[in-house]
PDB file of N, CA and C in Angstrom:
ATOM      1  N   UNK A   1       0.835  -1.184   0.000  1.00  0.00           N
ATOM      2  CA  UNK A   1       0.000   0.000   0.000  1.00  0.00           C
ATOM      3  C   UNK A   1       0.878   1.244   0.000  1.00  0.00           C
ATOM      4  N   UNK A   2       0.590   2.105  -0.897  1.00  0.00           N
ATOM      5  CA  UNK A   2       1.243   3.520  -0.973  1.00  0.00           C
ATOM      6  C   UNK A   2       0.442   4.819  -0.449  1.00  0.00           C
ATOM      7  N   UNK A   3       1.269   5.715   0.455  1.00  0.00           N
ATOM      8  CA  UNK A   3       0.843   6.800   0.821  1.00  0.00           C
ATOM      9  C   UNK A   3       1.169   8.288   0.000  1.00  0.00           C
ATOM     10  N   UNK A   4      -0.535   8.129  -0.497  1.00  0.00           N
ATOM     11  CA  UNK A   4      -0.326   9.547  -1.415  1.00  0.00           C
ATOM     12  C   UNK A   4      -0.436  10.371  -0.775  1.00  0.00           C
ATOM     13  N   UNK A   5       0.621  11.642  -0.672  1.00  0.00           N
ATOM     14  CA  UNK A   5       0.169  13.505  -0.112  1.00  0.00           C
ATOM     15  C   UNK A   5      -0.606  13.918  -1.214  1.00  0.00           C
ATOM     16  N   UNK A   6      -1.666  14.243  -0.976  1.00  0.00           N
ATOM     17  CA  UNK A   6      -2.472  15.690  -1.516  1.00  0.00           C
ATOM     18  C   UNK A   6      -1.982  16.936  -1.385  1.00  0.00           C
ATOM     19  N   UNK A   7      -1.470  17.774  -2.200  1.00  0.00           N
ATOM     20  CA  UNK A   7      -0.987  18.987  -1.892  1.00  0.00           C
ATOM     21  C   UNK A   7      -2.144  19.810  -2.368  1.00  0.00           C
ATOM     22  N   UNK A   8      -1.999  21.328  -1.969  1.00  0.00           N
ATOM     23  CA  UNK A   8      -2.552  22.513  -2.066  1.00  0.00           C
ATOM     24  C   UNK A   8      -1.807  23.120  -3.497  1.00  0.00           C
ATOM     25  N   UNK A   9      -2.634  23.464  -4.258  1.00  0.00           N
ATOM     26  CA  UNK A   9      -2.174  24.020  -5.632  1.00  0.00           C
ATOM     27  C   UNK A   9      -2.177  25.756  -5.788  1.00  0.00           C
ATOM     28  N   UNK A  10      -2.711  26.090  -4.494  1.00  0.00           N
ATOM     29  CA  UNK A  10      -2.935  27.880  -4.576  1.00  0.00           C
ATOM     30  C   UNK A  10      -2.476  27.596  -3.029  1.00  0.00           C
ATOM     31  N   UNK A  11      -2.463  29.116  -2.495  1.00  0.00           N
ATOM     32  CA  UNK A  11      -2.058  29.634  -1.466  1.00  0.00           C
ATOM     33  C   UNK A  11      -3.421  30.013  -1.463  1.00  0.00           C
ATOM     34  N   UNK A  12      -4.019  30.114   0.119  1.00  0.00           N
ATOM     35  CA  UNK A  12      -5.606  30.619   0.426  1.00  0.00           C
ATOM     36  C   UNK A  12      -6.355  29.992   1.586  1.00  0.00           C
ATOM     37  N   UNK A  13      -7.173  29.548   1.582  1.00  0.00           N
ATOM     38  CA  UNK A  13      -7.873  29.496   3.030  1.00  0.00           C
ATOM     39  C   UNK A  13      -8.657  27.973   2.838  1.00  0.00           C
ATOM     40  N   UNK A  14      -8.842  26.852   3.543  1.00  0.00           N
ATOM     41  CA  UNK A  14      -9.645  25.758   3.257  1.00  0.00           C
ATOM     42  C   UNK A  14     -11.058  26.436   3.590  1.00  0.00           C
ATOM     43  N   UNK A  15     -11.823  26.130   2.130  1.00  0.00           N
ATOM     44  CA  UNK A  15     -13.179  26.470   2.724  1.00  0.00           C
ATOM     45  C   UNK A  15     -14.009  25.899   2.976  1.00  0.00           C
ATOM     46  N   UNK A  16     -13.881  24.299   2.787  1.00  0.00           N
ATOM     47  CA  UNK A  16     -14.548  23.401   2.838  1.00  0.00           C
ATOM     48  C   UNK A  16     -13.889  22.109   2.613  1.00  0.00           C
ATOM     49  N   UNK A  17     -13.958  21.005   3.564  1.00  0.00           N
ATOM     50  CA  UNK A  17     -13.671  19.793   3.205  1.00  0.00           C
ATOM     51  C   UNK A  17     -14.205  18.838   3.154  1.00  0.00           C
ATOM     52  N   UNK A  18     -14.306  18.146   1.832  1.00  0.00           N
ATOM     53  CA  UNK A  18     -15.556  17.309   1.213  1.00  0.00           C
ATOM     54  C   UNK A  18     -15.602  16.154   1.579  1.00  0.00           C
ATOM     55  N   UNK A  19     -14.266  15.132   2.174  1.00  0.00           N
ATOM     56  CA  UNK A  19     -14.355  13.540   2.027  1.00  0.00           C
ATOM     57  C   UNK A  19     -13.644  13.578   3.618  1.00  0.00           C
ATOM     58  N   UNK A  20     -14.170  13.024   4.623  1.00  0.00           N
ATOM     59  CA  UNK A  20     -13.925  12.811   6.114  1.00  0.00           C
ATOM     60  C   UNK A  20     -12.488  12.159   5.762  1.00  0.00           C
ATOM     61  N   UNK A  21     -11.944  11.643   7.080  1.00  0.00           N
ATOM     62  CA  UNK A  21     -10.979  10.344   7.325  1.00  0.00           C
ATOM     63  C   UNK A  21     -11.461   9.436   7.231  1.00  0.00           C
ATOM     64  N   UNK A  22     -11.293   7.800   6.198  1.00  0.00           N
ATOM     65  CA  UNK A  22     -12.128   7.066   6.276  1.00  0.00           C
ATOM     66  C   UNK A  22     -12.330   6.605   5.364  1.00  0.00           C
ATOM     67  N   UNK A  23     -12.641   7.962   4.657  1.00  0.00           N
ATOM     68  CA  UNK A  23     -13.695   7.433   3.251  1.00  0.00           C
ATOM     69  C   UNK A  23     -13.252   7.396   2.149  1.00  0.00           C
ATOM     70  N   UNK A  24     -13.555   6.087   0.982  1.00  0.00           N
ATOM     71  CA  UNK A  24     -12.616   6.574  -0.019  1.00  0.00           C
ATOM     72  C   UNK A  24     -12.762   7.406  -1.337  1.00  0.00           C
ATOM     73  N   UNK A  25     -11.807   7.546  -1.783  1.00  0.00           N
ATOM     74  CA  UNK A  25     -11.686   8.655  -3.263  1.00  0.00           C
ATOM     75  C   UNK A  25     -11.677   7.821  -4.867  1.00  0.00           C
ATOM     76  N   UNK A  26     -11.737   8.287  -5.721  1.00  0.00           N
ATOM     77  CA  UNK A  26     -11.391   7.479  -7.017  1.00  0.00           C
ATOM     78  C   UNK A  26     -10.467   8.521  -7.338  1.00  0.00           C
ATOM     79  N   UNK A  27      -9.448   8.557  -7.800  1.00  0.00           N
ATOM     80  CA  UNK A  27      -8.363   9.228  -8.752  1.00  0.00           C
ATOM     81  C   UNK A  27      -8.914  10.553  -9.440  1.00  0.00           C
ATOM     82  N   UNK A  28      -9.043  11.914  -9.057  1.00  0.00           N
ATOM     83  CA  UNK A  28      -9.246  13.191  -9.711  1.00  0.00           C
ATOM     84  C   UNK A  28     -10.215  14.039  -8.714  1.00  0.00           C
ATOM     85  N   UNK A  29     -10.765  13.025  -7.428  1.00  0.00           N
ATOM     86  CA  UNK A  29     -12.298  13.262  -6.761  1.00  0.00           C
ATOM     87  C   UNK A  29     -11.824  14.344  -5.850  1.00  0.00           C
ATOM     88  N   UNK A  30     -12.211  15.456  -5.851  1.00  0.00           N
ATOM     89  CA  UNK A  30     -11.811  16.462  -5.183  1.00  0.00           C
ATOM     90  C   UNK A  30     -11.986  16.044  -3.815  1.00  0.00           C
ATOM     91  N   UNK A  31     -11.135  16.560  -2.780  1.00  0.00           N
ATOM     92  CA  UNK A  31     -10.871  16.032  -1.198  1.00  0.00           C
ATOM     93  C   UNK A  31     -11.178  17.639  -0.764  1.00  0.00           C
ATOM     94  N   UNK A  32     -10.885  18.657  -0.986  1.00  0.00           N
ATOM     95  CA  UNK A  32     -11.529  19.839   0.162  1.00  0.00           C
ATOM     96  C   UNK A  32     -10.907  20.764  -1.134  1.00  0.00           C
ATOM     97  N   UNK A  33     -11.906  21.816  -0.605  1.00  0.00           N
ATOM     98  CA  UNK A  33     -11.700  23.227  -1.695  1.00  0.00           C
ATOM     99  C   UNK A  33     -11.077  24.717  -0.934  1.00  0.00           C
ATOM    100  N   UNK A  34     -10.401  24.894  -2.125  1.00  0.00           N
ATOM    101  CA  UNK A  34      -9.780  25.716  -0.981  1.00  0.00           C
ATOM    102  C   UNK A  34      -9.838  27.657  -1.495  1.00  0.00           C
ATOM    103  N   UNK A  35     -10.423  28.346  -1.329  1.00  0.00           N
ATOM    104  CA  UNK A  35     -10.486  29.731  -1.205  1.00  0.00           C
ATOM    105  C   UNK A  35      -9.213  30.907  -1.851  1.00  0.00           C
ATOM    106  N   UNK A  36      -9.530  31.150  -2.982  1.00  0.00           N
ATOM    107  CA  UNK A  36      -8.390  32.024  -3.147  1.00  0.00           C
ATOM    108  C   UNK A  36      -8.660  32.864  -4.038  1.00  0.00           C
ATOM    109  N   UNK A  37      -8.742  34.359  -3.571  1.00  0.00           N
ATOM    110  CA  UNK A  37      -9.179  35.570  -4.078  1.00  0.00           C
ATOM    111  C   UNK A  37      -9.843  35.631  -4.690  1.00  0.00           C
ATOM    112  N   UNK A  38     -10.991  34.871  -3.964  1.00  0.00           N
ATOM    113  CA  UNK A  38     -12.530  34.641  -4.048  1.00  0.00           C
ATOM    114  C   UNK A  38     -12.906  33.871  -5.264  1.00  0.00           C
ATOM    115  N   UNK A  39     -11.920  32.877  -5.088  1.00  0.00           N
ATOM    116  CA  UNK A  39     -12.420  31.814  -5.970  1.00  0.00           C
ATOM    117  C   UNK A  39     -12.391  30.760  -5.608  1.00  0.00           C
ATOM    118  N   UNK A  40     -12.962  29.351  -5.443  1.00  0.00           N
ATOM    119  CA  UNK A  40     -12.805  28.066  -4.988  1.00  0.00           C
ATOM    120  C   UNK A  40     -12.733  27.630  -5.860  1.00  0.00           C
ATOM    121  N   UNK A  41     -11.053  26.580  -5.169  1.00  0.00           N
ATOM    122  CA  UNK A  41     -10.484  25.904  -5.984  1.00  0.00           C
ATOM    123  C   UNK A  41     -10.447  24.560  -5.328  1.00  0.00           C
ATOM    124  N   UNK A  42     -11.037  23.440  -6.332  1.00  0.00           N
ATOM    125  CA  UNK A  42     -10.669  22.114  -5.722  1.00  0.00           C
ATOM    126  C   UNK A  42      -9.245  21.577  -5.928  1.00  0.00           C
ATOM    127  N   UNK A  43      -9.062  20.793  -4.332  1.00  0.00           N
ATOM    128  CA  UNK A  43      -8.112  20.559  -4.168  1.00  0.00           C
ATOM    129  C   UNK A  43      -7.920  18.665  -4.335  1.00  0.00           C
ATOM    130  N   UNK A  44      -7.530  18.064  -5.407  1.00  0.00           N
ATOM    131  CA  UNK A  44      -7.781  16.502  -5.608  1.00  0.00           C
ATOM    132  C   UNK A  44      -7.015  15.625  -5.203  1.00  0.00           C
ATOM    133  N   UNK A  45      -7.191  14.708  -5.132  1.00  0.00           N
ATOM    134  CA  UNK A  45      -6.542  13.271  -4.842  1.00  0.00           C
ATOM    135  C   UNK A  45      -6.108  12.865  -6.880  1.00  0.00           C
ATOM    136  N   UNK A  46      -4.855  12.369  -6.534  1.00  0.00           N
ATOM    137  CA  UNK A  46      -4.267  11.989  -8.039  1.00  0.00           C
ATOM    138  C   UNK A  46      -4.193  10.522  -7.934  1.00  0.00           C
ATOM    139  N   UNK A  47      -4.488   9.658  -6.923  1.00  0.00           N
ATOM    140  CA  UNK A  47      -5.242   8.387  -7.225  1.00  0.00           C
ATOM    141  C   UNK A  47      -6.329   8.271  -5.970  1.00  0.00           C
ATOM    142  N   UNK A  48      -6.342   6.726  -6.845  1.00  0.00           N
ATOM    143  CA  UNK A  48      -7.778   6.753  -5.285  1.00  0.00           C
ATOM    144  C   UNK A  48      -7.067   6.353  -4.508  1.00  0.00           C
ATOM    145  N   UNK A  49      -8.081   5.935  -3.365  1.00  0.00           N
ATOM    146  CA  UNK A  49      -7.808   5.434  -1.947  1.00  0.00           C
ATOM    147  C   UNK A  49      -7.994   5.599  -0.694  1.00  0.00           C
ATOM    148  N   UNK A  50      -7.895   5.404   0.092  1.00  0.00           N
ATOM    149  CA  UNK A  50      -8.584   6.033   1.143  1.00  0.00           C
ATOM    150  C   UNK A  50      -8.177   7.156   2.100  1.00  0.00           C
ATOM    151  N   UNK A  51      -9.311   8.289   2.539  1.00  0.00           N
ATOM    152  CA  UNK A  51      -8.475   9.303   3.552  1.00  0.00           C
ATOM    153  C   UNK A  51      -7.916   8.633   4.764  1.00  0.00           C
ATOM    154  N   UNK A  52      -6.456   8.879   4.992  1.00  0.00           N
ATOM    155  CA  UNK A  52      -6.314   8.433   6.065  1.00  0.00           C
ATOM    156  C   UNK A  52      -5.848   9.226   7.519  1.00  0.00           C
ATOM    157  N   UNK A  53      -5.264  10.862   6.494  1.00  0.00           N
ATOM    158  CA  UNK A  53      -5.285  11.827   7.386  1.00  0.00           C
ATOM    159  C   UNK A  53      -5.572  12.777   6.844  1.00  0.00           C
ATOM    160  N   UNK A  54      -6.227  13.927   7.264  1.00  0.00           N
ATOM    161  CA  UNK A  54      -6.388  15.372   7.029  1.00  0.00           C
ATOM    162  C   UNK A  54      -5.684  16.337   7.627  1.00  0.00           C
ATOM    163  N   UNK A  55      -4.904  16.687   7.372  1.00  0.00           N
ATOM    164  CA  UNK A  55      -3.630  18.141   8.180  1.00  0.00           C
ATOM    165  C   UNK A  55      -3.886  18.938   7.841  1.00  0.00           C
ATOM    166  N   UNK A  56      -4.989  19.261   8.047  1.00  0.00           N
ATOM    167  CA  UNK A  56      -5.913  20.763   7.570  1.00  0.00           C
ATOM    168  C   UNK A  56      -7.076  20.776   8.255  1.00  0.00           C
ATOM    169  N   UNK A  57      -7.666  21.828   8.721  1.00  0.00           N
ATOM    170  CA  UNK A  57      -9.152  22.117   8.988  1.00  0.00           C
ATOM    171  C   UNK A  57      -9.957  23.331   8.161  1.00  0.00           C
ATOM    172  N   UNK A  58     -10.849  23.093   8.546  1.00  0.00           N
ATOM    173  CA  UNK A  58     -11.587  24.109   7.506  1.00  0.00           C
ATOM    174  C   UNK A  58     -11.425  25.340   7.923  1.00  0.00           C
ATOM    175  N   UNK A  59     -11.006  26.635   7.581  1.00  0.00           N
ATOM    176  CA  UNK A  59     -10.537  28.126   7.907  1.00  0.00           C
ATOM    177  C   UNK A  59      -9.035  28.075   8.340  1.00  0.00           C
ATOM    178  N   UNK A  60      -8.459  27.296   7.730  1.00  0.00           N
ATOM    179  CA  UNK A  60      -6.945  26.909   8.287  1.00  0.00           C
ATOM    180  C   UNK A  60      -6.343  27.753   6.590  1.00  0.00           C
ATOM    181  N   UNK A  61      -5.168  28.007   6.895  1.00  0.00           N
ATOM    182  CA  UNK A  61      -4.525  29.013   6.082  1.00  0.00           C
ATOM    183  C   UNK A  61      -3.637  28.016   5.351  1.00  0.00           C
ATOM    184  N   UNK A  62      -3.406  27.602   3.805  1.00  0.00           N
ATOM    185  CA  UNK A  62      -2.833  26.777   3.273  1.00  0.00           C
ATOM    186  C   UNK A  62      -1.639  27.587   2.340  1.00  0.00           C
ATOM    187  N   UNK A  63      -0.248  27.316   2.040  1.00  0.00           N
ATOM    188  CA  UNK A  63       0.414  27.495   1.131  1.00  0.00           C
ATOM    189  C   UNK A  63       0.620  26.881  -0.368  1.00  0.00           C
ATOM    190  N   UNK A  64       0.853  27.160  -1.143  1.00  0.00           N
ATOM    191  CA  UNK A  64       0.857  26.293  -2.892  1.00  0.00           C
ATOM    192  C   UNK A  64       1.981  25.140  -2.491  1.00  0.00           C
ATOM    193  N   UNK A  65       1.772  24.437  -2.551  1.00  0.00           N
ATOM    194  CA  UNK A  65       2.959  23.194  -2.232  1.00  0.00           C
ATOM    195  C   UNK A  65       2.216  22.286  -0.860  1.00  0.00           C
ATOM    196  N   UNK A  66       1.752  22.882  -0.171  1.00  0.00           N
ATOM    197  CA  UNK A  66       1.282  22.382   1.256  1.00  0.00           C
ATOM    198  C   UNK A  66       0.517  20.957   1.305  1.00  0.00           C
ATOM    199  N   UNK A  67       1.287  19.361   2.236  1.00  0.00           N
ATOM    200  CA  UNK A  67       0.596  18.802   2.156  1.00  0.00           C
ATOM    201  C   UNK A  67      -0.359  19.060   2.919  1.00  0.00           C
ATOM    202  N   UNK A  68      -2.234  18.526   2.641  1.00  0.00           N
ATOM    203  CA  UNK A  68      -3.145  18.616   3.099  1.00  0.00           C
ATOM    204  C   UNK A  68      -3.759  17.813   3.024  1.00  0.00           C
ATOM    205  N   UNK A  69      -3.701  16.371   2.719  1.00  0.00           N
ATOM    206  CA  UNK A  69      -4.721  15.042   3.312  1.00  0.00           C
ATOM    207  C   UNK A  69      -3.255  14.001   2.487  1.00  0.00           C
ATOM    208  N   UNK A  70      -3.763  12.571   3.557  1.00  0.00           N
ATOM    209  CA  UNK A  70      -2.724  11.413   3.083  1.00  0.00           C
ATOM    210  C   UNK A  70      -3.418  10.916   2.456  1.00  0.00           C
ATOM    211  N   UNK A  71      -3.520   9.927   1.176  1.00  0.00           N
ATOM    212  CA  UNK A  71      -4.193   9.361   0.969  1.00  0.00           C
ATOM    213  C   UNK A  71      -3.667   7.813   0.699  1.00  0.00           C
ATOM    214  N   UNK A  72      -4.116   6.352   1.152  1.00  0.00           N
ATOM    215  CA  UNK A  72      -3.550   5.575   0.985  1.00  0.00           C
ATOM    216  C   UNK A  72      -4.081   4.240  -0.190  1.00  0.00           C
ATOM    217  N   UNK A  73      -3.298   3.775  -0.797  1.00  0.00           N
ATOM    218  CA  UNK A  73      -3.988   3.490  -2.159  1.00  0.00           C
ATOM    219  C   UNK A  73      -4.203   1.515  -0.988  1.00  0.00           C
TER     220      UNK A  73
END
């Protein structure tokens, strides 16, 4: 089993996160959206698998590079 990082593709604010710890993804399925100069941007999983951590909360301040959920295939 491989552990995928989800990174943050903008710098901005989580405004919402769509898929708990737990649950799983298919390859492209957006995992939480994230806020940036008033635009929401989804933030995806590049395979599936399951959430296994989230290092983010929602109104938490994210950088472009930043991991923000594990995902494990």
């Amino acid at each position: 089993m491989a552990r995928i990082e989800v990174r943050a593709e903008v710098t901005g604010k989580v405004w919402k996160i769509l898929v708990p710890v737990g649950e799983r993804v298919d390859a492209e399925d957006p995992v939480m959206v994230v806020e940036s100069m008033k635009m929401e941007i989804p933030v995806s999983s590049e395979q599936g698998g399951e959430v296994v951590e989230l290092m983010v909360s929602e109104g938490d301040a994210v950088e472009d590079g930043q991991v923000v959920a594990i995902i494990q295939t």
